[in-house]
N, C-alpha and C. Protein backbone atom coordinates (compact mmCIF):
# COMPACT_ATOMS: atom_id res chain seq x y z
N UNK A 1 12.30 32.71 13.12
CA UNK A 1 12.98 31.45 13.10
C UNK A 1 13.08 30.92 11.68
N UNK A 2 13.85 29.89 11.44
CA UNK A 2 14.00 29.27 10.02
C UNK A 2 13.50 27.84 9.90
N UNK A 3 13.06 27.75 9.15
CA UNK A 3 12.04 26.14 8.77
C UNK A 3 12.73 25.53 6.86
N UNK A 4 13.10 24.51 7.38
CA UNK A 4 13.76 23.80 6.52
C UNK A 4 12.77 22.91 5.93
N UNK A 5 12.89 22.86 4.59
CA UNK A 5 12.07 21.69 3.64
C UNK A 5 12.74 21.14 2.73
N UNK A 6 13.30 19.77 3.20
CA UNK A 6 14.50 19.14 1.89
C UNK A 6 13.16 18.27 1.39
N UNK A 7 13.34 17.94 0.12
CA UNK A 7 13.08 17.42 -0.96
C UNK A 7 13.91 17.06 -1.43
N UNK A 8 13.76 15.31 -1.61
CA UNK A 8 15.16 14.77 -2.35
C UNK A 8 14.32 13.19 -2.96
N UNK A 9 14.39 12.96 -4.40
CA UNK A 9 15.65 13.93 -5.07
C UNK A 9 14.74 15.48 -5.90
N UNK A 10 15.32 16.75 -5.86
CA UNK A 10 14.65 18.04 -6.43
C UNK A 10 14.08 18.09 -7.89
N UNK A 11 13.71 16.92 -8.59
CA UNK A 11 13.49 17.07 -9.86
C UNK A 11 13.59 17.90 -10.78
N UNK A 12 14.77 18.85 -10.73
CA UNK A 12 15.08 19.68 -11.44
C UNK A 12 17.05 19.50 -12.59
N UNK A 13 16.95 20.21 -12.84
CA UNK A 13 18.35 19.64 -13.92
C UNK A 13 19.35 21.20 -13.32
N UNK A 14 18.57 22.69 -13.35
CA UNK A 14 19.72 23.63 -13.18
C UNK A 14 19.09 24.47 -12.46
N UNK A 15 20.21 25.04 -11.79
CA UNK A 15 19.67 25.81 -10.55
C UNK A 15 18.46 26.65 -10.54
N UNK A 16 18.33 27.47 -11.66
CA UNK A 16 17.11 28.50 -11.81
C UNK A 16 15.92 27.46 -11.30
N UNK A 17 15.54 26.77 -12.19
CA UNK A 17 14.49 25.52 -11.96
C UNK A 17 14.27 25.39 -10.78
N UNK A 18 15.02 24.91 -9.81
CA UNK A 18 15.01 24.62 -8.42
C UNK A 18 14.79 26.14 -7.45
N UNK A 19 15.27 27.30 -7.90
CA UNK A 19 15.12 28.03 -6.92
C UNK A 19 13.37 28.65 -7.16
N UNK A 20 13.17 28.26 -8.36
CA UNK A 20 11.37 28.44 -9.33
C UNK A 20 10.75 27.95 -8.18
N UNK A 21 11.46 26.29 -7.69
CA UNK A 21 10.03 24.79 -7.55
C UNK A 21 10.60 25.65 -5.75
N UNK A 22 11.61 26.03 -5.39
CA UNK A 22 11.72 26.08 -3.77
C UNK A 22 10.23 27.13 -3.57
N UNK A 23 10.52 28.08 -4.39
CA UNK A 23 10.11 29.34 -4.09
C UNK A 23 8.20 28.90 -4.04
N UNK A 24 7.78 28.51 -4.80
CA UNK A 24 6.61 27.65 -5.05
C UNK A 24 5.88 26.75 -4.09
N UNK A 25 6.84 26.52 -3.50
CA UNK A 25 6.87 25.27 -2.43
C UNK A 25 6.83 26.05 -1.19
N UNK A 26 7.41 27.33 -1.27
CA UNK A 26 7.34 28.27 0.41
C UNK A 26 5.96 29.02 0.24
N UNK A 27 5.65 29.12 -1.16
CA UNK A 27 4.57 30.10 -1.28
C UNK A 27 2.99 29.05 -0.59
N UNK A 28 3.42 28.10 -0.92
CA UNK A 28 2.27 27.12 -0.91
C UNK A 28 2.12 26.74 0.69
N UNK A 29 3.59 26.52 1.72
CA UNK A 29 3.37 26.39 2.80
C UNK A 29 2.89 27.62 3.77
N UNK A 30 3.22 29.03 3.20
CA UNK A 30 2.43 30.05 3.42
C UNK A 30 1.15 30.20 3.51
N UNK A 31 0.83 29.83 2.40
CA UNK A 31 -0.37 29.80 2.27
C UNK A 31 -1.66 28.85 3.27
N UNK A 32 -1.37 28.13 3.63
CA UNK A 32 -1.93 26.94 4.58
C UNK A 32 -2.48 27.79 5.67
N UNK A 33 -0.81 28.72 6.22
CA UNK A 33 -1.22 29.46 7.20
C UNK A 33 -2.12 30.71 7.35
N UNK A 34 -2.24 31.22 6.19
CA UNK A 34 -2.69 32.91 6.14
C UNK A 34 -4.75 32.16 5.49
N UNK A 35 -4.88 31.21 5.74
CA UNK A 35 -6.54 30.47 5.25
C UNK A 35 -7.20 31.24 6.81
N UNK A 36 -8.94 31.41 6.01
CA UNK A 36 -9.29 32.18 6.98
C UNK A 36 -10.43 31.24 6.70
N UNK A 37 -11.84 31.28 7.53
CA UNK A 37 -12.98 30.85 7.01
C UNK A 37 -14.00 31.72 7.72
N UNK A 38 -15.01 31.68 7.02
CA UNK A 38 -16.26 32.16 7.14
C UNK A 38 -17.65 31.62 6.54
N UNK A 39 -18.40 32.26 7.62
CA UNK A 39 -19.81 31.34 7.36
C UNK A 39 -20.86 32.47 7.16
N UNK A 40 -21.97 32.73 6.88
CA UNK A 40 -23.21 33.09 6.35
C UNK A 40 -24.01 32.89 5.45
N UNK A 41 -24.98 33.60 4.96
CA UNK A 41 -26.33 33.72 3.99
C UNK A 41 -26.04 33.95 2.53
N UNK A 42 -24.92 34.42 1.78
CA UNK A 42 -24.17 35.15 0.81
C UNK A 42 -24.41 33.88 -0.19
N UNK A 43 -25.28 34.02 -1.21
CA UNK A 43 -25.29 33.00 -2.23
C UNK A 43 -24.46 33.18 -3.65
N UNK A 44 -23.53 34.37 -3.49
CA UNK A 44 -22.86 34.78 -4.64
C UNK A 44 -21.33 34.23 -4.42
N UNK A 45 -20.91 33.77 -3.27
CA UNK A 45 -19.91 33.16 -3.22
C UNK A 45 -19.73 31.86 -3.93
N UNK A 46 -18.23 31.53 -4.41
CA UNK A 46 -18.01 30.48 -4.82
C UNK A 46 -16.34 29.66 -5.35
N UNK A 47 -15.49 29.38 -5.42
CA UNK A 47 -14.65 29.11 -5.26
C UNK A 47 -13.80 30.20 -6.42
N UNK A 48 -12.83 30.95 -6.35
CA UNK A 48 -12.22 31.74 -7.33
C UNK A 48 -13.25 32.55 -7.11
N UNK A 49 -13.90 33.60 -6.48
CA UNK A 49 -14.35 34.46 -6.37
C UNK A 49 -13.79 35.64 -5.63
N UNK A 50 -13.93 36.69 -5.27
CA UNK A 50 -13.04 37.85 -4.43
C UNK A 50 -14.42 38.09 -3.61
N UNK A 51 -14.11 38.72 -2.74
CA UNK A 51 -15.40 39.57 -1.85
C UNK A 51 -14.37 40.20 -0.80
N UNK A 52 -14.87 41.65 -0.58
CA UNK A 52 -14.25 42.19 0.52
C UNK A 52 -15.32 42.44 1.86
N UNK A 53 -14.10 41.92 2.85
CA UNK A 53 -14.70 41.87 4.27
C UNK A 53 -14.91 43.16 4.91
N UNK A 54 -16.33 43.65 5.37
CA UNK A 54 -16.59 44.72 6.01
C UNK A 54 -17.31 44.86 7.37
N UNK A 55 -16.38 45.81 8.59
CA UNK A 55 -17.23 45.85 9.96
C UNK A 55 -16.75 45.26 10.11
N UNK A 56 -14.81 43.95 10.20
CA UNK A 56 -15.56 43.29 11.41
C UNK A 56 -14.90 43.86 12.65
N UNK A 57 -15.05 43.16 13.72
CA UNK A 57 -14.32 43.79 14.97
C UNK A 57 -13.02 44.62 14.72
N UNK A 58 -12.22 43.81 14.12
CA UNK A 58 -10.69 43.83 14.27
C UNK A 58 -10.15 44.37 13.16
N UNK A 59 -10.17 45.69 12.46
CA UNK A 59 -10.15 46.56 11.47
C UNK A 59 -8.94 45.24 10.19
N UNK A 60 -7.67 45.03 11.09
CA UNK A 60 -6.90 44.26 9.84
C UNK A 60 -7.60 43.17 9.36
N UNK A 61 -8.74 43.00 9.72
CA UNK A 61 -9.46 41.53 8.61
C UNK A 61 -10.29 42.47 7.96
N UNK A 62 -10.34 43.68 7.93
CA UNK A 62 -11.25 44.17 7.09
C UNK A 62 -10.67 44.47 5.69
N UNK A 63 -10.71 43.29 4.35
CA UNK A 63 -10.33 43.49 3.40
C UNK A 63 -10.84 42.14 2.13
N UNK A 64 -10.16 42.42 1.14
CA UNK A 64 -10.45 41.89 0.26
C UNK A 64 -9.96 40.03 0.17
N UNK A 65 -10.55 39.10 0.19
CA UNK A 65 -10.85 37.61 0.05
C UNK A 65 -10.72 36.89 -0.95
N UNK A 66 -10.34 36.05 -1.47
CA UNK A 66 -10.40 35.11 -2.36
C UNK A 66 -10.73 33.60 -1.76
N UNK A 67 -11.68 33.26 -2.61
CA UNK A 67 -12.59 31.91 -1.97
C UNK A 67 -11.83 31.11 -2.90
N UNK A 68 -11.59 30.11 -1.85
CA UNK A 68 -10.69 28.82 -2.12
C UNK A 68 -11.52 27.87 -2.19
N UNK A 69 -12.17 27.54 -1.23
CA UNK A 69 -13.02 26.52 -0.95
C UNK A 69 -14.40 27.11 -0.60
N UNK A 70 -15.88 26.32 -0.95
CA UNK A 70 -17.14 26.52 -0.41
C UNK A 70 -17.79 25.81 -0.08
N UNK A 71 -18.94 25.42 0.85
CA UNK A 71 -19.08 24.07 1.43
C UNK A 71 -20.76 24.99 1.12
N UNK A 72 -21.59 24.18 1.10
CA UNK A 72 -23.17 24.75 1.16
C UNK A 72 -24.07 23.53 1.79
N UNK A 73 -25.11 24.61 2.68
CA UNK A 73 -26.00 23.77 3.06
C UNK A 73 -27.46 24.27 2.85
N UNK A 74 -28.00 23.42 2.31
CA UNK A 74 -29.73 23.60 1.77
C UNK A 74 -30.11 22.73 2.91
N UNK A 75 -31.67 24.01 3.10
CA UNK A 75 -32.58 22.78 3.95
C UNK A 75 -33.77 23.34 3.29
N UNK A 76 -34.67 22.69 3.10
CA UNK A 76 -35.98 22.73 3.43
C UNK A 76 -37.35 22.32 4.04
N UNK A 77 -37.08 23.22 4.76
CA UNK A 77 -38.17 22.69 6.26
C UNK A 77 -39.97 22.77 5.96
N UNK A 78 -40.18 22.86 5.06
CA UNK A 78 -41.36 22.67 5.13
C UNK A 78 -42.47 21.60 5.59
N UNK A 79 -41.89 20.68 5.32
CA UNK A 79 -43.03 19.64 6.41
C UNK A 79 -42.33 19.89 7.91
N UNK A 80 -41.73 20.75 8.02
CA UNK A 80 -41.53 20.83 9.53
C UNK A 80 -42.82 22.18 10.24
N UNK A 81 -42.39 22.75 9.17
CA UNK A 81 -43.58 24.47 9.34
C UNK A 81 -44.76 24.22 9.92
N UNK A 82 -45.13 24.57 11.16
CA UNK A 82 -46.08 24.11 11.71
C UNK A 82 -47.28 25.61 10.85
N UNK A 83 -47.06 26.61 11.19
CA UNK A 83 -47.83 27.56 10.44
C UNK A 83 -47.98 27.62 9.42
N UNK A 84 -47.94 26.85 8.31
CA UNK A 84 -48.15 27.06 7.17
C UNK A 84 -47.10 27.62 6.04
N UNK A 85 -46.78 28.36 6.80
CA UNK A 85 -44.99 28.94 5.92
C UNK A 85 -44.22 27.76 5.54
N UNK A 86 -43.38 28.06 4.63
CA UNK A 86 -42.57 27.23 4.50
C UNK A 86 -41.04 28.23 4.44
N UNK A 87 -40.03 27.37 5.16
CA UNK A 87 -39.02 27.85 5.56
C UNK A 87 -37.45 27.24 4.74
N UNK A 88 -36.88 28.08 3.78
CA UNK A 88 -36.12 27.44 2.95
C UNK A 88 -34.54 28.10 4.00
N UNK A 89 -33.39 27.57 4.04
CA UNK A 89 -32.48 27.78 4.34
C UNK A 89 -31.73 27.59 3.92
N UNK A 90 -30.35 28.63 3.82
CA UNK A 90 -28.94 28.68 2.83
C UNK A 90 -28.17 28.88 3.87
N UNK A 91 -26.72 28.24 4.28
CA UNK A 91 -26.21 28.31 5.06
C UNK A 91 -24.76 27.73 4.07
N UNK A 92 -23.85 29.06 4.22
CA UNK A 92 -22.86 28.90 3.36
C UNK A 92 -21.07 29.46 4.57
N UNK A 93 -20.43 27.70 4.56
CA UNK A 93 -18.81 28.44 4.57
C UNK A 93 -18.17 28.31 3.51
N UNK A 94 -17.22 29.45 3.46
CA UNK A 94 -15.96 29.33 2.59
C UNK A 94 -14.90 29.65 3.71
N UNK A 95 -13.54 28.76 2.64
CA UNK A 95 -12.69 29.07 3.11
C UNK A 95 -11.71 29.92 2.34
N UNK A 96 -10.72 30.93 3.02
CA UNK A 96 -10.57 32.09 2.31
C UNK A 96 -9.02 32.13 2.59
N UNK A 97 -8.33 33.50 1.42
CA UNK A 97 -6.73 33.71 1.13
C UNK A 97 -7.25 35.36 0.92
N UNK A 98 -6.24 35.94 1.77
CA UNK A 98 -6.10 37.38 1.39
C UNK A 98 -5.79 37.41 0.45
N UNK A 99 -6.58 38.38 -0.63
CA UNK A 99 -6.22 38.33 -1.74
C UNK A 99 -4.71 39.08 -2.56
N UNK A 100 -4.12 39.86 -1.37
CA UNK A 100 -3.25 40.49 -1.84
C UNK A 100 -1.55 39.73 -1.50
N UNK A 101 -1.68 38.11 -0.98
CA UNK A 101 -0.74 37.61 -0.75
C UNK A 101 -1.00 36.24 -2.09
N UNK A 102 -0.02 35.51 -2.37
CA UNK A 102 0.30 34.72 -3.06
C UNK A 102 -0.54 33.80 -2.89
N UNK A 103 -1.29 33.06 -3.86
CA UNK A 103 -2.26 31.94 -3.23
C UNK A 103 -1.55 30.60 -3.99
N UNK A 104 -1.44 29.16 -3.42
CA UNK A 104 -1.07 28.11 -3.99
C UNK A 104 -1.63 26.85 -3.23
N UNK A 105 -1.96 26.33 -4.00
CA UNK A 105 -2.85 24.83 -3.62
C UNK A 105 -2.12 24.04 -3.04
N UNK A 106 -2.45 23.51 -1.96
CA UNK A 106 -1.54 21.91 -1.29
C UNK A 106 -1.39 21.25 -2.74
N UNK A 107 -0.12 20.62 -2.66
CA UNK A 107 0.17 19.48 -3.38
C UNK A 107 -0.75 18.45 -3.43
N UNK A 108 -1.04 17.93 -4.62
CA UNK A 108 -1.94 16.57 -4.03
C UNK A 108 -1.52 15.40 -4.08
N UNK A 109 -0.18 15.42 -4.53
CA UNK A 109 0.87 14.07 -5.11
C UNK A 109 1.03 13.68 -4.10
N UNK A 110 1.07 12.51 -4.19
CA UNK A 110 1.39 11.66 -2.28
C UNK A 110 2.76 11.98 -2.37
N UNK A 111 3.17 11.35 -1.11
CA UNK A 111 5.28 11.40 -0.77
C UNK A 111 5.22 10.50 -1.58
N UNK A 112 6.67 10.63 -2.58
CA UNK A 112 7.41 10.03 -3.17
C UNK A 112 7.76 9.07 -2.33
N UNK A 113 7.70 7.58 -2.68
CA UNK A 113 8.10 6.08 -1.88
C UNK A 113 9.18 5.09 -2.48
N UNK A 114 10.20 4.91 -2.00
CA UNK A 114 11.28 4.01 -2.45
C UNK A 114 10.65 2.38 -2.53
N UNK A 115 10.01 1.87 -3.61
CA UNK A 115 9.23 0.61 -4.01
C UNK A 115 9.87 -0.20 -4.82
N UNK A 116 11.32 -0.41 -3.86
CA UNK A 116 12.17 -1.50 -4.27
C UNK A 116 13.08 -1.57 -4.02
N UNK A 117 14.96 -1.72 -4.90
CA UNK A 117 16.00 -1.12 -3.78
C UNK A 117 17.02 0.10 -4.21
N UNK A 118 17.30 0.43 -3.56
CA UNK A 118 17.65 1.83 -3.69
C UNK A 118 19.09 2.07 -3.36
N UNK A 119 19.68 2.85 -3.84
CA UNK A 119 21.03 2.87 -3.60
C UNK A 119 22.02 3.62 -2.66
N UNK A 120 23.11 3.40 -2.45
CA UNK A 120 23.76 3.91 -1.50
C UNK A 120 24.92 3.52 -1.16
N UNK A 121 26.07 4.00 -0.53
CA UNK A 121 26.92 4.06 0.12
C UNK A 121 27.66 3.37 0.64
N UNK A 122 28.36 2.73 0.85
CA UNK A 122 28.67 1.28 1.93
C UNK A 122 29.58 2.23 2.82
N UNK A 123 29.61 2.17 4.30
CA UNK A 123 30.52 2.97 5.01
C UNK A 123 30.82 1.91 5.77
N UNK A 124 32.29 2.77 6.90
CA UNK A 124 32.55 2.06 7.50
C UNK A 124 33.80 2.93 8.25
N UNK A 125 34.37 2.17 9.34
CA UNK A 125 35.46 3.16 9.99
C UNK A 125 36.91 4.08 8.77
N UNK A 126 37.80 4.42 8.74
CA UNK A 126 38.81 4.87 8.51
C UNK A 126 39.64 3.98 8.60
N UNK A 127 40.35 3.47 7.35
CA UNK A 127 41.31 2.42 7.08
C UNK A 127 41.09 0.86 7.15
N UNK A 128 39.85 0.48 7.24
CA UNK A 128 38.95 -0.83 6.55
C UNK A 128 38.21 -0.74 5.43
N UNK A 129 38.62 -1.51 4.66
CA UNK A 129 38.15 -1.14 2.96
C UNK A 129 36.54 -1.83 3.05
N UNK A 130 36.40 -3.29 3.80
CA UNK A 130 35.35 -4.12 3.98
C UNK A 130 35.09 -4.23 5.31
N UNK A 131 33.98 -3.58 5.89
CA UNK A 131 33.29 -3.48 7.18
C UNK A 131 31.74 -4.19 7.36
N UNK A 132 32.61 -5.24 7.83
CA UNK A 132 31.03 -6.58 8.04
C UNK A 132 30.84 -6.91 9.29
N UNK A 133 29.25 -7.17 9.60
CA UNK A 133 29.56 -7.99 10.45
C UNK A 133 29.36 -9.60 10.37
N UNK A 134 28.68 -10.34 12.18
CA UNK A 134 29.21 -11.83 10.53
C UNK A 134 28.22 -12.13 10.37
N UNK A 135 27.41 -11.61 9.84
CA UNK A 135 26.39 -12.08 8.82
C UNK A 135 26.60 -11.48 7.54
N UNK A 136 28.04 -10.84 7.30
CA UNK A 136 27.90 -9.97 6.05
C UNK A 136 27.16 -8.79 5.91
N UNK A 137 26.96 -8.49 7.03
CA UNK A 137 25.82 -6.93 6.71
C UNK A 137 26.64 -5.56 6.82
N UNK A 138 26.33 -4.82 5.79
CA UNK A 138 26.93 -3.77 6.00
C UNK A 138 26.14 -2.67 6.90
N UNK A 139 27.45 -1.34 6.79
CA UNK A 139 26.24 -0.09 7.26
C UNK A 139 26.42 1.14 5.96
N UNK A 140 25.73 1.69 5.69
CA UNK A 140 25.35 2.45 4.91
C UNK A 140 25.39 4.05 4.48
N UNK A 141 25.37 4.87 3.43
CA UNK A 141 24.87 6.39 3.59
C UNK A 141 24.16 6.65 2.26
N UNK A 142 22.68 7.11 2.48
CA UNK A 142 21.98 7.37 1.73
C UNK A 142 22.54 8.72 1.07
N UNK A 143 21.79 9.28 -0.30
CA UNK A 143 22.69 10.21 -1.22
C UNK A 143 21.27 11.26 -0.39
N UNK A 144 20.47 11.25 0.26
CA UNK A 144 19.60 11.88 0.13
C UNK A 144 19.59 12.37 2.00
N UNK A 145 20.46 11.63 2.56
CA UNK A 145 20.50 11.65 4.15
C UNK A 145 21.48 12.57 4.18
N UNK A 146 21.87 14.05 4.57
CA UNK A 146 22.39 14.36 4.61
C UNK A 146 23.32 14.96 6.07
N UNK A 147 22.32 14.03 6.76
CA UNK A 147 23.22 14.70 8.50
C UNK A 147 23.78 13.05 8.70
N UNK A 148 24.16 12.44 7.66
CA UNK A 148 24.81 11.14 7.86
C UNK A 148 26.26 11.38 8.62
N UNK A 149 26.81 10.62 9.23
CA UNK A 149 28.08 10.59 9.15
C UNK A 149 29.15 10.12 8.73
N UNK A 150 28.39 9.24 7.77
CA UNK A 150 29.33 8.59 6.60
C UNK A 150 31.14 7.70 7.19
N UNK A 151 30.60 7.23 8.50
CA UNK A 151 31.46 6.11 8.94
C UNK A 151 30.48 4.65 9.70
N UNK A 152 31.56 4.44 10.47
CA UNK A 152 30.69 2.67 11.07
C UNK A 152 29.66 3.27 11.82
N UNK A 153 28.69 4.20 12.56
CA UNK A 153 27.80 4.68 12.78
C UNK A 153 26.55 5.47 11.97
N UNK A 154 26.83 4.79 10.53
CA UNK A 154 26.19 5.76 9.81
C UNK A 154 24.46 4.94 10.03
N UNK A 155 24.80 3.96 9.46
CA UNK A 155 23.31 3.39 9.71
C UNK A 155 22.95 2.50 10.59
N UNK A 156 22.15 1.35 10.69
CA UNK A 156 22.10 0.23 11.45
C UNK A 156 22.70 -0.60 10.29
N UNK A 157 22.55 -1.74 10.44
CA UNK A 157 23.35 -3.28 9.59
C UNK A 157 22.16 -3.79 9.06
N UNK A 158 22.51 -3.52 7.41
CA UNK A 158 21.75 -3.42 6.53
C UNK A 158 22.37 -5.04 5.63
N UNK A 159 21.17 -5.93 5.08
CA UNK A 159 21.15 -7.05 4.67
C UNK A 159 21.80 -6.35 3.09
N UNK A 160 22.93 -7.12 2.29
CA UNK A 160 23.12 -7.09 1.34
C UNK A 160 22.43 -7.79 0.39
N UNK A 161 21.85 -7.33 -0.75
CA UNK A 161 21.10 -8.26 -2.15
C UNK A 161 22.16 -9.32 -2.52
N UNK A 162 22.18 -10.35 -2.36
CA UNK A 162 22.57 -11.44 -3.64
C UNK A 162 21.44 -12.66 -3.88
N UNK A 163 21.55 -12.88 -5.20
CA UNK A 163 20.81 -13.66 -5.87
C UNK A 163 20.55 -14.94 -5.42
N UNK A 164 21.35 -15.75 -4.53
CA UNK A 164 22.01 -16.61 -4.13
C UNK A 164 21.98 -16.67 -2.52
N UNK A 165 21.49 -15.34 -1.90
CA UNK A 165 21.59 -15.21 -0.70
C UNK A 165 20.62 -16.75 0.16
N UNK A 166 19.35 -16.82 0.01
CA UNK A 166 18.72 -18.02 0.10
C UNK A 166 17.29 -16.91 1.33
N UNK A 167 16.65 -17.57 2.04
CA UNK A 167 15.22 -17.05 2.26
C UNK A 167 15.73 -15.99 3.66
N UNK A 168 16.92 -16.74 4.23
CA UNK A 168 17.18 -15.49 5.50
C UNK A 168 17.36 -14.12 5.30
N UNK A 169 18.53 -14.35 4.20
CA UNK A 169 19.32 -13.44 3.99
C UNK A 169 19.15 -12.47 2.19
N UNK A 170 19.03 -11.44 1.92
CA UNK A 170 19.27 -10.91 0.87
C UNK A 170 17.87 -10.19 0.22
């Protein structure tokens, strides 16, 4: 099947650029999916490390790892030791990327947010130049909406800015 990811606007200026940031951007949503994790005793693990997986059930996980992430847990139980021993414990997950596929980090940039007003379109039927209703509101097409239909159904009835409008309106 095909999975679509618009980004708008593409922060790029010429095509190469953009087909760079697409390609980057598929590698990275790939990646999310192909994360594996594992848990044990292994104190040589650690984030950017390789280790190859051996024995397990299912022969195709048997291979080489790259640690993304490591989480660790220390205990020490000794005032618990009723015998005298004392009992130290290492209890380690990572989370893991085959190492022979593309690895790329989630984004950490939040969504881009329109934090103020933004521009657009004024639409309206075929052969009305000014399409109001009576409050003066228009309807709209964003540059970034692209399954618009760019007539009197494009948006809902959107308040116009004027300076002058007063506290209802603008």
């Amino acid at each position: 099947g095909s999975y679509e990811i618009f980004d708008y606007p593409g922060g790029y200026t010429n095509l190469g650029e953009g087909e760079a940031y697409a390609r980057v951007r598929v590698e990275e949503l790939q990646s999310a999916h192909l994360r594996g994790q594992a848990t044990g005793r292994a104190r040589g693990l650690a984030p950017g490390y390789l280790f190859t997986l051996e024995r397990h059930p299912s022969a195709s996980q048997n291979r080489e790892y790259l640690v993304v992430a490591a989480h660790y847990q220390f205990s020490d139980n000794d005032y618990e030791a009723a015998s005298g021993s004392s009992s130290h414990v290492l209890r380690i997950r990572v989370e893991t990327h085959p190492s022979d596929q593309p690895f790329r980090a989630q984004r950490l940039t939040p969504r881009p947010q329109t934090m103020g007003p933004d521009t657009a379109t004024v639409t309206g039927p075929k052969g009305q130049e000014i399409y109001t209703d009576e409050y003066g509101r228009v309807k709209v097409s964003f540059p970034w909406n692209r399954y618009c239909s760019k007539d009197e159904n494009s948006s809902c009835w959107i308040r116009v800015s004027h300076p002058w409008a007063g506290s209802s309106f603008g």
